[in-house]
Structure formats: structure tokens, C-alpha cells
Protein backbone atom coordinates (compact mmCIF):
# COMPACT_ATOMS: atom_id res chain seq x y z
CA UNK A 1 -138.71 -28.82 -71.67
CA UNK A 2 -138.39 -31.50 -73.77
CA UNK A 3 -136.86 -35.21 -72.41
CA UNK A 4 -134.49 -37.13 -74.59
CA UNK A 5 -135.59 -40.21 -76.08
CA UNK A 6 -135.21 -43.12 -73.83
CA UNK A 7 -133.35 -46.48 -75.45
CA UNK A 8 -134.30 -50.05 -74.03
CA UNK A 9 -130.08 -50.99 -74.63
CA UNK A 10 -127.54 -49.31 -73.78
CA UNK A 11 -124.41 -49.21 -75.85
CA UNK A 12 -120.75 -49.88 -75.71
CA UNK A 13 -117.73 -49.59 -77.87
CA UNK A 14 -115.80 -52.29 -78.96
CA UNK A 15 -112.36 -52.58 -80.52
CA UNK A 16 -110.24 -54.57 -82.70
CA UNK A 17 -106.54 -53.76 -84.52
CA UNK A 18 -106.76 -52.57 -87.68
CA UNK A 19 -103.47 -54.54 -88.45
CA UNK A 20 -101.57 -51.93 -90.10
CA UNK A 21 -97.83 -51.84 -89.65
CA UNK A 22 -95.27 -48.51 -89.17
CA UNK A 23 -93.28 -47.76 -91.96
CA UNK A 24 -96.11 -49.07 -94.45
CA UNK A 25 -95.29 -52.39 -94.27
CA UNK A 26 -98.98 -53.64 -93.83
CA UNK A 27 -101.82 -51.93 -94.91
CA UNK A 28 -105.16 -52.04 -91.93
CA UNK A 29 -108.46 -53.28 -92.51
CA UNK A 30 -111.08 -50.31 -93.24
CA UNK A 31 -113.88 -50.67 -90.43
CA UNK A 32 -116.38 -50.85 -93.48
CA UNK A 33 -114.83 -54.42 -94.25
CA UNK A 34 -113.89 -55.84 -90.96
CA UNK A 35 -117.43 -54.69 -89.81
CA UNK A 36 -118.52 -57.84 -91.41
CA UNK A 37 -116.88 -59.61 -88.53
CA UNK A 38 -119.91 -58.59 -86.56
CA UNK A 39 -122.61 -59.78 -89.07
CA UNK A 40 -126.05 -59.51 -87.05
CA UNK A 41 -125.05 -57.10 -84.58
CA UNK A 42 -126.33 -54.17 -84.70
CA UNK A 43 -123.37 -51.52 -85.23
CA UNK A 44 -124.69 -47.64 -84.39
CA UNK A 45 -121.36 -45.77 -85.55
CA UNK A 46 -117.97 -46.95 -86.91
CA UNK A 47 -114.71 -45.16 -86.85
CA UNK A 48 -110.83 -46.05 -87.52
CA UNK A 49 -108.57 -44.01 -84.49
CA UNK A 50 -105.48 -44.25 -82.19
CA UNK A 51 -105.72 -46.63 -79.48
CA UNK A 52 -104.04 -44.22 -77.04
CA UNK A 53 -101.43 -46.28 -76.19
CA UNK A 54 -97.33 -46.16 -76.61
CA UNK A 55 -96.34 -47.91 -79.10
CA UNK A 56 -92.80 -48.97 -79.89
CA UNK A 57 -91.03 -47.41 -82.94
CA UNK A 58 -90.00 -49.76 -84.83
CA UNK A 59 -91.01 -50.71 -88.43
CA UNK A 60 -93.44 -53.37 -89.25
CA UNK A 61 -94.42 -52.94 -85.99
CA UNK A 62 -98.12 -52.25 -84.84
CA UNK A 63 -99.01 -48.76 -85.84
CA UNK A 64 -101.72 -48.75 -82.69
CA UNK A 65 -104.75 -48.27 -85.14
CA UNK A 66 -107.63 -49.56 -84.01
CA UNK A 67 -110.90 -49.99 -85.28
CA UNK A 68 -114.16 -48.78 -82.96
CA UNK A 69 -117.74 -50.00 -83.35
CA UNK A 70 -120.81 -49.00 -81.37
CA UNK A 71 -122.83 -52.05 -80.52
CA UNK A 72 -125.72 -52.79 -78.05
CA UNK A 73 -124.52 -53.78 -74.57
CA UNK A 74 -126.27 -56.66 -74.86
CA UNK A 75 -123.87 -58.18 -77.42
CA UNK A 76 -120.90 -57.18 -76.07
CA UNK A 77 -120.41 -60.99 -75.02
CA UNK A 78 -120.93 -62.20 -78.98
CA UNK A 79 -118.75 -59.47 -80.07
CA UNK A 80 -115.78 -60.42 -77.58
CA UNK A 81 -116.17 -63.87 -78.75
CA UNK A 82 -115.34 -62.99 -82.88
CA UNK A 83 -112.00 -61.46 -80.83
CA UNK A 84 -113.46 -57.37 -80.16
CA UNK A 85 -112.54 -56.55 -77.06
CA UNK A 86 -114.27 -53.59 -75.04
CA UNK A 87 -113.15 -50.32 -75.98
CA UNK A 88 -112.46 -47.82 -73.10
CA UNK A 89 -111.02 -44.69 -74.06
């Protein structure tokens, strides 16, 4: 049997809109640029998805893309203060 490898931090998921807009009225932010936002964090995975909510349909309004970063729970305060919020799907 062999154990899995045991990690000092745990992680966490953390959120932000990608600000596109229905109808293609505004383009979103790929999660390679706005990953900058969290310069010296350490991000494990990135990924660009639904938010899984309803969303109006209207356009120019929110599309409900969101962009999802895997962080150390440790700097889940940092990253909620650069505007992320916790991601919980």
C-alpha cells in the first residue's frame, strides 16, 4: 500500500469575473493575464468556467464567467483582499 503524499497547506479555490458580457459586447480577461492579480501567490491550477449561477438574459449583461485559481489556504486572506472571493462550487 502506498500513502499519498502529505502537503503542509491545504488549498482553496478562489474566484473572480472574467468580465465578459452576453451578446459579445465585452470580451473577459483570460486567467493567464488576470493571474497577475495574484503576483506572489502561489497558484496550483487555473481554469476559466461557469459560475453556476442564473444569470439574467439580457445583452451586455454578465455572461457568469468566472475565473478559478488554486491557491494555498493560507493566502486566501491576501487573495480576498486584490477582490477574489472564495470559490465554492
Amino acid at each position: 500500500m502506498s500513502e499519498e503524499p502529505k502537503t503542509s497547506d491545504s488549498r482553496v479555490f478562489v474566484y473572480k469575473p472574467d468580465g465578459s458580457l452576453q451578446c459579445g459586447m465585452g470580451k473577459g480577461i483570460p486567467p493567464e493575464e488576470m493571474e497577475k492579480e495574484l503576483e506572489g501567490i502561489k497558484v496550483y491550477s487555473r481554469e476559466n468556467r461557469p459560475d453556476g449561477k442564473m444569470h439574467i438574459q439580457v445583452c451586455g449583461s454578465p455572461t457568469g464567467q468566472v475565473n478559478v485559481y488554486e491557491i494555498p489556504a493560507s493566502s486566501l486572506k491576501e487573495a480576498e483582499k486584490r477582490g477574489f472571493k472564495k470559490f465554492e462550487p
